[in-house]
ModelCIF file with pLDDT and N, C-alpha, C, O atoms, coordinates in Angstrom:
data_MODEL
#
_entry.id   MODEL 
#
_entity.id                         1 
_entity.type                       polymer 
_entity.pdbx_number_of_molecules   1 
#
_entity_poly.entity_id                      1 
_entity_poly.type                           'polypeptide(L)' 
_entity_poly.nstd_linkage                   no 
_entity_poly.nstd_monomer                   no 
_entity_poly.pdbx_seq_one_letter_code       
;(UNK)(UNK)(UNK)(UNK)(UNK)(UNK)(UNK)(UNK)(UNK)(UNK)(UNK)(UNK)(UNK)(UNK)(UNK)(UNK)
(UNK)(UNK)(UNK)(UNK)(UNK)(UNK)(UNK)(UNK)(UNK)(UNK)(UNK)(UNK)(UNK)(UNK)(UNK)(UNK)
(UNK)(UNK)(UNK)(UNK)
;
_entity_poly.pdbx_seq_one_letter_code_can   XXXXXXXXXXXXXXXXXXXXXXXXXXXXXXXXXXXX 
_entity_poly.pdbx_strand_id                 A 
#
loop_
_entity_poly_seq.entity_id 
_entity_poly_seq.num 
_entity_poly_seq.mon_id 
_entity_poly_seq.hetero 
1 1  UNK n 
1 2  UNK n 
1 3  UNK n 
1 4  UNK n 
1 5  UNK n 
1 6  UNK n 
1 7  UNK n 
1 8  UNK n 
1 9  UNK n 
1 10 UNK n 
1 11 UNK n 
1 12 UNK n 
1 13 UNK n 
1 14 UNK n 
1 15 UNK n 
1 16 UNK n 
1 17 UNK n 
1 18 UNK n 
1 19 UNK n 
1 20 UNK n 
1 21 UNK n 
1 22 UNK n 
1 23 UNK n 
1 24 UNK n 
1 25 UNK n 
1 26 UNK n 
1 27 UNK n 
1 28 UNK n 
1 29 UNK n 
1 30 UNK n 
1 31 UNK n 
1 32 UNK n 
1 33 UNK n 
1 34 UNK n 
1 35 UNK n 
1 36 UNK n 
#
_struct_asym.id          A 
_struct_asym.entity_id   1 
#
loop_
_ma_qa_metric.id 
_ma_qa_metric.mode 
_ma_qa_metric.name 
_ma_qa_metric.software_group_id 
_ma_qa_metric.type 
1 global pLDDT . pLDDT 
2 local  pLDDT . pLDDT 
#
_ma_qa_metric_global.metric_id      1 
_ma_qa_metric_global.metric_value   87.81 
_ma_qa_metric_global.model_id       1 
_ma_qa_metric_global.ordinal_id     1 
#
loop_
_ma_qa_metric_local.label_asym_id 
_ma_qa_metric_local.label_comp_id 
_ma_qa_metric_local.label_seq_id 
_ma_qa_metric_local.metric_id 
_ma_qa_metric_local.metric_value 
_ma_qa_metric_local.model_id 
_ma_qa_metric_local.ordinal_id 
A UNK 1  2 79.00 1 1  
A UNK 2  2 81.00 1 2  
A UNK 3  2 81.00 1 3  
A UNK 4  2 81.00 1 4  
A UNK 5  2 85.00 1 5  
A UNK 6  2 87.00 1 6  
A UNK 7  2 88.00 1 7  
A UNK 8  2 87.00 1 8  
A UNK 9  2 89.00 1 9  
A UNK 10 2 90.00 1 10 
A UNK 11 2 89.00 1 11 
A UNK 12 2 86.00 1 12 
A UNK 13 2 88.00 1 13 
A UNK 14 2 92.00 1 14 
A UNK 15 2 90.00 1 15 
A UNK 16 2 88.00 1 16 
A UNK 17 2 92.00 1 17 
A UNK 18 2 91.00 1 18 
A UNK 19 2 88.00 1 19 
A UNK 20 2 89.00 1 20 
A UNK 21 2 90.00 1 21 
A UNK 22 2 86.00 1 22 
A UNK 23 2 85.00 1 23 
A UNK 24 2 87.00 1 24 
A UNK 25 2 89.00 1 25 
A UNK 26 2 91.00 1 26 
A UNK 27 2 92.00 1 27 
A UNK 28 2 90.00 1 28 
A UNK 29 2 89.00 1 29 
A UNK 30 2 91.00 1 30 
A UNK 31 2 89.00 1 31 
A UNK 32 2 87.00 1 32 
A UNK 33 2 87.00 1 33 
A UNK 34 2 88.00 1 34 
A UNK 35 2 88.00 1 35 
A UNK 36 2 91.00 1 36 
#
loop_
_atom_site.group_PDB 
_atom_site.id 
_atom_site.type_symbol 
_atom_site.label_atom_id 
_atom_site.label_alt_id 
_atom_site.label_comp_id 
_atom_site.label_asym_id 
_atom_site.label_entity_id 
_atom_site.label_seq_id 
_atom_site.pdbx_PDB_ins_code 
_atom_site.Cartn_x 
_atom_site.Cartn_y 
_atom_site.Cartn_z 
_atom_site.occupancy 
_atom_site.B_iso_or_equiv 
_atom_site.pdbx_formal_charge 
_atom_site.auth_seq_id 
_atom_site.auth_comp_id 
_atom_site.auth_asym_id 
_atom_site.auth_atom_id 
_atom_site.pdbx_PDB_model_num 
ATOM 1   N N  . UNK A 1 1  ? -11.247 7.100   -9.558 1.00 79.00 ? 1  UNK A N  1 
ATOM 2   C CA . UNK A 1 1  ? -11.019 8.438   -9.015 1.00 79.00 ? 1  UNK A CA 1 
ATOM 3   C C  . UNK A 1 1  ? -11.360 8.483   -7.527 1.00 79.00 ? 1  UNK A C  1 
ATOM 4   O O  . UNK A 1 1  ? -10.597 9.040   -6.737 1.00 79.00 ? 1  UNK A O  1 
ATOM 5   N N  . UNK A 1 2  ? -12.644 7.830   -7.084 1.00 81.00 ? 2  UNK A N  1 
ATOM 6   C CA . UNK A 1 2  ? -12.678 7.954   -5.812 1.00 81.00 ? 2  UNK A CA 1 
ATOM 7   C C  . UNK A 1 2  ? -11.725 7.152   -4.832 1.00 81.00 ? 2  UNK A C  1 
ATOM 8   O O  . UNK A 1 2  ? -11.368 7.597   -3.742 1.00 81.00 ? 2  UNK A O  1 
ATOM 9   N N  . UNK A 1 3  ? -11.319 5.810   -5.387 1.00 81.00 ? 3  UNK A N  1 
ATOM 10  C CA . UNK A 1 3  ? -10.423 5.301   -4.629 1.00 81.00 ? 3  UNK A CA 1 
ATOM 11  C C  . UNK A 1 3  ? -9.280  5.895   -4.535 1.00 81.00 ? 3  UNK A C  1 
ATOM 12  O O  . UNK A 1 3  ? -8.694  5.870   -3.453 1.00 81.00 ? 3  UNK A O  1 
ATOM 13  N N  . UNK A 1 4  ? -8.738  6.537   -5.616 1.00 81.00 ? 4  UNK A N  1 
ATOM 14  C CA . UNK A 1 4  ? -7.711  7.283   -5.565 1.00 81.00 ? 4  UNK A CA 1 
ATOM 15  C C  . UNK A 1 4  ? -7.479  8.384   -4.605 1.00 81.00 ? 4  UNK A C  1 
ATOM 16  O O  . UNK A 1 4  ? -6.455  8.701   -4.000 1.00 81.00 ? 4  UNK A O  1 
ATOM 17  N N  . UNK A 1 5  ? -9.178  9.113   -4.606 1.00 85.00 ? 5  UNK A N  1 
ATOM 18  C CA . UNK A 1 5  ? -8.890  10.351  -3.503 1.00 85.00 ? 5  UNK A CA 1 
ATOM 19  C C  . UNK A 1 5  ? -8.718  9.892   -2.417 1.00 85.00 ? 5  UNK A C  1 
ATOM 20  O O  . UNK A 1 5  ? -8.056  10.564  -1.626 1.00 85.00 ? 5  UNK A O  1 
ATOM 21  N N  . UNK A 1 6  ? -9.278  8.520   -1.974 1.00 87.00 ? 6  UNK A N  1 
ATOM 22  C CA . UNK A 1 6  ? -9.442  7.728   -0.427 1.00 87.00 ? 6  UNK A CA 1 
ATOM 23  C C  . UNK A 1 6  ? -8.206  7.420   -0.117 1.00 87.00 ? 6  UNK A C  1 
ATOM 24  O O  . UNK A 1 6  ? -7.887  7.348   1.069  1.00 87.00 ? 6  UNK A O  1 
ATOM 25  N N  . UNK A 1 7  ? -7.290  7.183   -1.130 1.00 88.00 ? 7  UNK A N  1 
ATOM 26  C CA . UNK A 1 7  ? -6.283  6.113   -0.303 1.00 88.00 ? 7  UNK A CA 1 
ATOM 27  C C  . UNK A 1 7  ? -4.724  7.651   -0.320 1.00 88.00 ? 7  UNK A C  1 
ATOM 28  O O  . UNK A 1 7  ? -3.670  7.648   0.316  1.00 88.00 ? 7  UNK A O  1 
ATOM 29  N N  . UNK A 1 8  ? -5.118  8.427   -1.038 1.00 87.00 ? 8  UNK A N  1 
ATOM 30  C CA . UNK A 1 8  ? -4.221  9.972   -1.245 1.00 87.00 ? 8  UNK A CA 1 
ATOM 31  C C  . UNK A 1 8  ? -4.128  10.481  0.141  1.00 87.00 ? 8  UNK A C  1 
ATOM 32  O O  . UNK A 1 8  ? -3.188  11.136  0.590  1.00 87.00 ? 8  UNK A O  1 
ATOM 33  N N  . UNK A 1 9  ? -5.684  9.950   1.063  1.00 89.00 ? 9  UNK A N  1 
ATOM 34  C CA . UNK A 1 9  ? -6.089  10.922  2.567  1.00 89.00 ? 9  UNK A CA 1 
ATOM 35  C C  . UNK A 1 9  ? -5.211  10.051  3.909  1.00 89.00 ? 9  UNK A C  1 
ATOM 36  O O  . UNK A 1 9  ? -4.931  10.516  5.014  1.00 89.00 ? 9  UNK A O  1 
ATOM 37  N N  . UNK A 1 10 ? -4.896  8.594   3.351  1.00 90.00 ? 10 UNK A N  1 
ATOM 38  C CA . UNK A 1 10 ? -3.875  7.520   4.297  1.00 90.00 ? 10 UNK A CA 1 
ATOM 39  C C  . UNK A 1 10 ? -2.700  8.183   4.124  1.00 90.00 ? 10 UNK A C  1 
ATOM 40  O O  . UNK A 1 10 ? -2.178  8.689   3.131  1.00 90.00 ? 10 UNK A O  1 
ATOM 41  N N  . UNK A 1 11 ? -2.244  8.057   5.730  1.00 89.00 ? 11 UNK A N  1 
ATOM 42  C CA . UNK A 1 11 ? -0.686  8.342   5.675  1.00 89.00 ? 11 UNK A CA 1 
ATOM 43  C C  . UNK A 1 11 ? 0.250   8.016   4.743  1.00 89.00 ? 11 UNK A C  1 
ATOM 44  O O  . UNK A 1 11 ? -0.429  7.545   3.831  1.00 89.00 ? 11 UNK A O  1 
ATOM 45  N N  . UNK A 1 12 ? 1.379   7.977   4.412  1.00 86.00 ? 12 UNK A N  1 
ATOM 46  C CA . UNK A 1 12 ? 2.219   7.285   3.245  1.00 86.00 ? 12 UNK A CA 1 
ATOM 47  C C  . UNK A 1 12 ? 2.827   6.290   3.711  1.00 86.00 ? 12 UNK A C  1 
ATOM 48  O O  . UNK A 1 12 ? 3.777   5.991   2.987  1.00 86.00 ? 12 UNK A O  1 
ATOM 49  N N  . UNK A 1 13 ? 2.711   5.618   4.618  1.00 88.00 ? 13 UNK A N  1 
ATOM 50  C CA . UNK A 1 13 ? 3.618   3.902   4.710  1.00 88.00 ? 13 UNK A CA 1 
ATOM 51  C C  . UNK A 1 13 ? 1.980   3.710   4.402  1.00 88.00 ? 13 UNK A C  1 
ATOM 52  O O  . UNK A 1 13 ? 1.810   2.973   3.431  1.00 88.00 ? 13 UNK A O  1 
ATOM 53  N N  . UNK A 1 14 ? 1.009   4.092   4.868  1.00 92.00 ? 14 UNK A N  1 
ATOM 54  C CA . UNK A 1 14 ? 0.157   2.857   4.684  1.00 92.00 ? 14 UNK A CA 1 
ATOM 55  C C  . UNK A 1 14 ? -0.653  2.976   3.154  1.00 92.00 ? 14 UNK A C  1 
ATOM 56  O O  . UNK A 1 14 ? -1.389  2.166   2.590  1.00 92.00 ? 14 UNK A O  1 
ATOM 57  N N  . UNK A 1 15 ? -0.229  4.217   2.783  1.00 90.00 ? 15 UNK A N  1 
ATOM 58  C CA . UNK A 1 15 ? -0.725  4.173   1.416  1.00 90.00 ? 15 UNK A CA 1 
ATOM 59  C C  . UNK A 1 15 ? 0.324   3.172   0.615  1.00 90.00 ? 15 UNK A C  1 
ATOM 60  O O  . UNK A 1 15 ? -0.085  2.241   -0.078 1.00 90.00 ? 15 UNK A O  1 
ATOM 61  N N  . UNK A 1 16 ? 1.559   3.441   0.774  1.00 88.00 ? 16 UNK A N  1 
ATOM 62  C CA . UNK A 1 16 ? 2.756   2.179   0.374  1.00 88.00 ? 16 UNK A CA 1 
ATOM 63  C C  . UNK A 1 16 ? 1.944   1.216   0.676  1.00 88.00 ? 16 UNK A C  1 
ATOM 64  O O  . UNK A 1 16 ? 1.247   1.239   -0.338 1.00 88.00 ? 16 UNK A O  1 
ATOM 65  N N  . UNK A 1 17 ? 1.474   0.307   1.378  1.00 92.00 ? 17 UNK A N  1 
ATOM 66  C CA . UNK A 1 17 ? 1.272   -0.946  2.106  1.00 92.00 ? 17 UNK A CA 1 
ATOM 67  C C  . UNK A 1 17 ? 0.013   -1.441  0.759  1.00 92.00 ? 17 UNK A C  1 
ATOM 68  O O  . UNK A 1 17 ? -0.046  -2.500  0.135  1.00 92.00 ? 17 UNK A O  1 
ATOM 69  N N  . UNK A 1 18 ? -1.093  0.096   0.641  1.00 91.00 ? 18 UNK A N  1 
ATOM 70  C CA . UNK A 1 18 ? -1.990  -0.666  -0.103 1.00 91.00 ? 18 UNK A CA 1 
ATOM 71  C C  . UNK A 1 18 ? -1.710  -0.254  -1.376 1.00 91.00 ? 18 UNK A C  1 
ATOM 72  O O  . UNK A 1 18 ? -2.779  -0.345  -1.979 1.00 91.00 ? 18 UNK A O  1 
ATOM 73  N N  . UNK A 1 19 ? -0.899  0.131   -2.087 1.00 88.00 ? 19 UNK A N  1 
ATOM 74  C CA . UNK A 1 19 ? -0.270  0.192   -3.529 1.00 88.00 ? 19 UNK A CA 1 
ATOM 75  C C  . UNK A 1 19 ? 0.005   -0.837  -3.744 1.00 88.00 ? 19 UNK A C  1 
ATOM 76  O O  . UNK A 1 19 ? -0.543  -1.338  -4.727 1.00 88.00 ? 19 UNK A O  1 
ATOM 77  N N  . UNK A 1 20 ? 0.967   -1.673  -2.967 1.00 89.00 ? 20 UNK A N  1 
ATOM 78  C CA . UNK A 1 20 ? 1.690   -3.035  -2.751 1.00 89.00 ? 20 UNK A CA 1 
ATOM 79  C C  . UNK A 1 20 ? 0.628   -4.068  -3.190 1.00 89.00 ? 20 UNK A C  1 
ATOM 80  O O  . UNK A 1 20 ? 0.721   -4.894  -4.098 1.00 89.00 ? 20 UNK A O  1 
ATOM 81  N N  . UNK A 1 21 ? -0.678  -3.781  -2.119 1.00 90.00 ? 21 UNK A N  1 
ATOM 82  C CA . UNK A 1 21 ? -1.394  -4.950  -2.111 1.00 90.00 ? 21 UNK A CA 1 
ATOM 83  C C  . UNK A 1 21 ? -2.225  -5.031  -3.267 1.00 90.00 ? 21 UNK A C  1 
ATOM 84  O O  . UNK A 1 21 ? -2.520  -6.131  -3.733 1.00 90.00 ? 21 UNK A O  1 
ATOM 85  N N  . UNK A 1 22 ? -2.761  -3.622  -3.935 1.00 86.00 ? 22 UNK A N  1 
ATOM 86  C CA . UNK A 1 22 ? -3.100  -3.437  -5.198 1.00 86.00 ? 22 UNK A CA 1 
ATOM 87  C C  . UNK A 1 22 ? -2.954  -3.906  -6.339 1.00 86.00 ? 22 UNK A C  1 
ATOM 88  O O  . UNK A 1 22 ? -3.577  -3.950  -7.400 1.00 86.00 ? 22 UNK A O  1 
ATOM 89  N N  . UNK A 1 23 ? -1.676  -4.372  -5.772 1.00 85.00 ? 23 UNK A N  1 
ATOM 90  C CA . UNK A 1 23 ? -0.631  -4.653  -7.257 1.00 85.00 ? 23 UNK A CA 1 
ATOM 91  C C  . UNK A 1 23 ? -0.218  -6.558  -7.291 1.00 85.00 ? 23 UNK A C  1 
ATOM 92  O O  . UNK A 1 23 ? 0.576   -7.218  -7.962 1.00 85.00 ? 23 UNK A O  1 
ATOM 93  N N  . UNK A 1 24 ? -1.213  -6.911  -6.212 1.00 87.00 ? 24 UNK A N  1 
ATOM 94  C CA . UNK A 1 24 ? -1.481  -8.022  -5.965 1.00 87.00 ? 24 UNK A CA 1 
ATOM 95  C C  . UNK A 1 24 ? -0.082  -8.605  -5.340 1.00 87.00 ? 24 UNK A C  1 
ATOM 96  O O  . UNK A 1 24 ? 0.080   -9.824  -5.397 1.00 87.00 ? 24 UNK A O  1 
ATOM 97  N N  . UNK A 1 25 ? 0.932   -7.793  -4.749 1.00 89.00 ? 25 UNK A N  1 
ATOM 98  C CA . UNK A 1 25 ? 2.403   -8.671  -4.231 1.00 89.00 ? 25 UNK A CA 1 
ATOM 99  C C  . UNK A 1 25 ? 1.754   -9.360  -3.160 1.00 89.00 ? 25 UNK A C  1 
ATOM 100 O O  . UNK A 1 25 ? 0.628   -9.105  -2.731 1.00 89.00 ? 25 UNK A O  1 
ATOM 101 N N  . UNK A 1 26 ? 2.521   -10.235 -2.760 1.00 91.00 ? 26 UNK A N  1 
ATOM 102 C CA . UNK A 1 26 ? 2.368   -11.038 -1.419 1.00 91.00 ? 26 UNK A CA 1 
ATOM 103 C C  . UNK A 1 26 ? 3.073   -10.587 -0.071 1.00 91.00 ? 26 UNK A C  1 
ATOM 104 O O  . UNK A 1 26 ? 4.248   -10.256 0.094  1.00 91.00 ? 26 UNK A O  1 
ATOM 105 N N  . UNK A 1 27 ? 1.914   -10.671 0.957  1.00 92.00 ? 27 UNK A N  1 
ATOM 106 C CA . UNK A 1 27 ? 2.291   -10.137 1.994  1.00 92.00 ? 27 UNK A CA 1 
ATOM 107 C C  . UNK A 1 27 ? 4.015   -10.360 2.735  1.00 92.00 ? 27 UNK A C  1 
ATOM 108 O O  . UNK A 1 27 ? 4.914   -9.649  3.184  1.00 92.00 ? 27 UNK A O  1 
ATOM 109 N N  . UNK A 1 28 ? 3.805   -11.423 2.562  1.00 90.00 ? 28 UNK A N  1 
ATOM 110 C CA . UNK A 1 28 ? 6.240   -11.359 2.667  1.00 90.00 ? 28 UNK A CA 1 
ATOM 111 C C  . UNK A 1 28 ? 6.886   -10.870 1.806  1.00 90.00 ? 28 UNK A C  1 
ATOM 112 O O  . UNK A 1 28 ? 7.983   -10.527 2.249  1.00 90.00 ? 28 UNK A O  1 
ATOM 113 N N  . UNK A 1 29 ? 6.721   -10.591 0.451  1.00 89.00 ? 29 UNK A N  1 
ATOM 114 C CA . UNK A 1 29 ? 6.989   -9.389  -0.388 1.00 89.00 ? 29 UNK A CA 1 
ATOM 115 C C  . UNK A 1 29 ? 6.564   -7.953  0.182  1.00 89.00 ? 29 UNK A C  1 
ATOM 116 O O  . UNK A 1 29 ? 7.622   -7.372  0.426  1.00 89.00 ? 29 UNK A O  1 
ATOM 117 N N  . UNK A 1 30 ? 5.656   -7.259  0.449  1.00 91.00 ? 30 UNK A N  1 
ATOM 118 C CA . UNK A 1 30 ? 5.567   -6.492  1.061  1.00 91.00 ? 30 UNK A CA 1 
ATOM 119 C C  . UNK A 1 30 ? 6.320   -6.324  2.602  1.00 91.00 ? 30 UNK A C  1 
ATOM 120 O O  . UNK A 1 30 ? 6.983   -5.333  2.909  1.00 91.00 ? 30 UNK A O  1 
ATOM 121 N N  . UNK A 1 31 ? 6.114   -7.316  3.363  1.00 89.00 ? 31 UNK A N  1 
ATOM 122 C CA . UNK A 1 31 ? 6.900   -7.208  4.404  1.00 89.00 ? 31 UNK A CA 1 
ATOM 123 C C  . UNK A 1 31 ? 8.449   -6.759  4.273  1.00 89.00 ? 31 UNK A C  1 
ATOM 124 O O  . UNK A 1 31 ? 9.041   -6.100  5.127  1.00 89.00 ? 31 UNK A O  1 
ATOM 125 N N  . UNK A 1 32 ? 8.926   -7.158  3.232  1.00 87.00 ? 32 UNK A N  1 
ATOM 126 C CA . UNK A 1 32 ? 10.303  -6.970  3.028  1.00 87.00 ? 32 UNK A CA 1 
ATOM 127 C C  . UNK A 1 32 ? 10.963  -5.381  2.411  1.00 87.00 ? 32 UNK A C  1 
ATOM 128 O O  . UNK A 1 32 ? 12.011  -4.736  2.378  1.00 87.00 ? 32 UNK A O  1 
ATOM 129 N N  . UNK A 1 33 ? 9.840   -5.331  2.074  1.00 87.00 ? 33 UNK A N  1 
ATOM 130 C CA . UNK A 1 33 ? 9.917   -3.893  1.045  1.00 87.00 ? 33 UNK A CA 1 
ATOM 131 C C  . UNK A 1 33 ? 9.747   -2.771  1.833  1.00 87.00 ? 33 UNK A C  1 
ATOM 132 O O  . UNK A 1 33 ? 10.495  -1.793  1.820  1.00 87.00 ? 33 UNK A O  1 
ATOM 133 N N  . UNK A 1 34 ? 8.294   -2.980  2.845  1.00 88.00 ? 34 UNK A N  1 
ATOM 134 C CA . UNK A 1 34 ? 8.251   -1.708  4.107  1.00 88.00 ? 34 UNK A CA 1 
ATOM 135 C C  . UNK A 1 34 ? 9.044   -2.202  5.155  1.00 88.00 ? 34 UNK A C  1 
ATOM 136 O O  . UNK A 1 34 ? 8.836   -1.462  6.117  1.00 88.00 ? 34 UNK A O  1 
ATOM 137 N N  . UNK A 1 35 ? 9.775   -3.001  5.429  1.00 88.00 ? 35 UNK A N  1 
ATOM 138 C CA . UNK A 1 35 ? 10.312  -2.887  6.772  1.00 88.00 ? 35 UNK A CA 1 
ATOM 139 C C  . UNK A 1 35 ? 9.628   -3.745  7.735  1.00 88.00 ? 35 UNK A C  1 
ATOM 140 O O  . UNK A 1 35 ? 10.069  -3.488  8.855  1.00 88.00 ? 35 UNK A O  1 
ATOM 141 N N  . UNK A 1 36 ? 8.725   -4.667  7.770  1.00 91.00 ? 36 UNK A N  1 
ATOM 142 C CA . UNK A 1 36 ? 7.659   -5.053  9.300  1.00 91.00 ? 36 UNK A CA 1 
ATOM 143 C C  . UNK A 1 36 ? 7.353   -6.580  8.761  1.00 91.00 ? 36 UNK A C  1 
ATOM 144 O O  . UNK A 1 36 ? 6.648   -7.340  9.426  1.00 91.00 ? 36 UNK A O  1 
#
């Protein structure tokens, strides 16, 4: 719950970014998915 409220207060690409990383993808998987 608290991480949840913490990462709700990040903008939304970067809350995208750490959902991604949460979910254990790999950073060139992520790269591809947001754009950078």
């Amino acid at each position: 719950k608290m991480l949840h409220e913490r990462i709700s207060r990040l903008e939304p690409f970067d809350r995208a970014i750490v959902l991604l990383w949460l979910e254990d993808i790999p950073y060139d998987e992520i790269a591809a998915i947001v754009g950078i």
